[in-house]
Protein backbone atom coordinates (compact mmCIF):
# COMPACT_ATOMS: atom_id res chain seq x y z
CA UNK A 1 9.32 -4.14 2.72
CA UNK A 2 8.07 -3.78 6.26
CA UNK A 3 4.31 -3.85 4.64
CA UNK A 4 5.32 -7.08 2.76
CA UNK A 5 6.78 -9.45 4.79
CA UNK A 6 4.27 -8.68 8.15
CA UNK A 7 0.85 -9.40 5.58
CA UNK A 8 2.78 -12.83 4.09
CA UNK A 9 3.69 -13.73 7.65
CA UNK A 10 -0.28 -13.20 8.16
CA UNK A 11 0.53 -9.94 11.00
CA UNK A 12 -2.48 -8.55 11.56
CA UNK A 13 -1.48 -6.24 14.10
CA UNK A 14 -1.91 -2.89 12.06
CA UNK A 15 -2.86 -5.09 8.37
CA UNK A 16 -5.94 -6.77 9.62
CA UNK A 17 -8.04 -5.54 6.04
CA UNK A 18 -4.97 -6.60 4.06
CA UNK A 19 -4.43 -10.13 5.70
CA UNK A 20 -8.78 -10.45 5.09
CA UNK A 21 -8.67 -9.19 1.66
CA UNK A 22 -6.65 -12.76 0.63
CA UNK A 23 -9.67 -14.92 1.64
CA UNK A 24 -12.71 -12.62 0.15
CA UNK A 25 -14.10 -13.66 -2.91
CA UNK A 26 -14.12 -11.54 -5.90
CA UNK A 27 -11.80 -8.67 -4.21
CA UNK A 28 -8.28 -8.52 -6.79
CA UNK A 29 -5.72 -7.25 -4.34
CA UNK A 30 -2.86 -5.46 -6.47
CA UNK A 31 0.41 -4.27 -3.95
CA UNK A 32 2.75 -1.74 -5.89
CA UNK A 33 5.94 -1.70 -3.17
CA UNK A 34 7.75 1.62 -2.65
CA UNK A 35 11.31 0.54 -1.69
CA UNK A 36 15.04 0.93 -2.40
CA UNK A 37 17.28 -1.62 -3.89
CA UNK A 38 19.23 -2.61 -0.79
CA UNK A 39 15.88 -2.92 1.32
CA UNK A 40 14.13 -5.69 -1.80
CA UNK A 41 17.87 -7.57 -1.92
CA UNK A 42 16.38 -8.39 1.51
CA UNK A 43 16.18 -12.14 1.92
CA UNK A 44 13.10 -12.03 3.43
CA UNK A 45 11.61 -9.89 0.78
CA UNK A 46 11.43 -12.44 -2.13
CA UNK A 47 9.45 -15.55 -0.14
CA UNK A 48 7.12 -12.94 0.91
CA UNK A 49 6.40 -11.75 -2.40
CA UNK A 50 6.07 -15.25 -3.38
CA UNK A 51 3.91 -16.07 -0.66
CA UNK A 52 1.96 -13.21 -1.59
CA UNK A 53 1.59 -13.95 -5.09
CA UNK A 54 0.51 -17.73 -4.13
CA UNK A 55 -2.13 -16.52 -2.33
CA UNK A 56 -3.29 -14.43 -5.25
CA UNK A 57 -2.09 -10.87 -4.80
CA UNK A 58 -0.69 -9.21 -8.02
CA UNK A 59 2.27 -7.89 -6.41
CA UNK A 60 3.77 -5.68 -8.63
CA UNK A 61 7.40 -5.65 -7.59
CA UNK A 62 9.47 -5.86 -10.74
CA UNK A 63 11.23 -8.83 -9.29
CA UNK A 64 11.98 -10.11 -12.80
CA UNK A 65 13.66 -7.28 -14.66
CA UNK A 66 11.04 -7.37 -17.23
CA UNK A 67 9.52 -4.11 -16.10
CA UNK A 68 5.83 -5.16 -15.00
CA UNK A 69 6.14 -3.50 -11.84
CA UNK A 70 7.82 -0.60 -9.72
CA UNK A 71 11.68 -0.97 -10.00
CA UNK A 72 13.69 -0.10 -7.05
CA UNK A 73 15.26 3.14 -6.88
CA UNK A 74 19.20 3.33 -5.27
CA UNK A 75 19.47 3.90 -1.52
CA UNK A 76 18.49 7.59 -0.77
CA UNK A 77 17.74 8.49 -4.21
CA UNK A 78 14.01 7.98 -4.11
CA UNK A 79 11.55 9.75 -5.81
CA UNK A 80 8.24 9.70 -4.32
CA UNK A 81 6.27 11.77 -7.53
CA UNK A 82 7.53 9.17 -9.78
CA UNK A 83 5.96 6.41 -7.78
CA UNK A 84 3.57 4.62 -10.80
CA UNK A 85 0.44 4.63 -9.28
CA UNK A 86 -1.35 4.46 -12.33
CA UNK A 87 0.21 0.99 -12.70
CA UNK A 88 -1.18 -0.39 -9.41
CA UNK A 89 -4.49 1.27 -10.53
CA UNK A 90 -4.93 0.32 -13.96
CA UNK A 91 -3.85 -3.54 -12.71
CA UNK A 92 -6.79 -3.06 -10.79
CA UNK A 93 -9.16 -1.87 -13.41
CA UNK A 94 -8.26 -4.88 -15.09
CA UNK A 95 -8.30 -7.54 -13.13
CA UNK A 96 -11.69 -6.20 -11.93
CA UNK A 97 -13.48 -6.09 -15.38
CA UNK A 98 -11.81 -9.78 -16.26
């Protein structure tokens, strides 16, 4: 969430490549979120995503319970080895070969 809201909000303090990436032509930028339910009930989370997506990131938070993205795991029930990081990769393969 941290990660999120700071590159939306254009915080280049530790995300300078990030907050670049959104202006460079032909670079697909694909962010797969790691975070808990509580933590993307947020209210700052979903403008940030939406800013994010405007500016033509494929955010991949499964904001719309239609599964195309990482799903939020309950508070302090996280499991980092199911994190689907062949989702954030194959978006990429994609969007790079379109």
């Amino acid at each position: 969430m941290n990660t999120t809201t700071k590159w939306a909000a254009g915080h280049a303090d530790t995300l300078g490549l990030i907050t670049e990436a959104l202006v460079m032509p032909d670079r697909p930028v694909v962010a797969l979120p790691y975070l808990n339910a509580a933590q993307a009930q947020h209210p700052a989370l979903a403008p940030a995503i939406t800013t994010l997506r405007g500016a033509g990131v494929h955010h991949l938070h499964d904001d719309d319970g239609a599964g195309h993205g990482f799903h939020p795991h309950q508070p302090k029930h996280g499991n980092v080895d199911a994190y689907p990081w062949a989702l954030a990769l194959d978006t990429l393969d994609k969007l790079r070969t379109t």
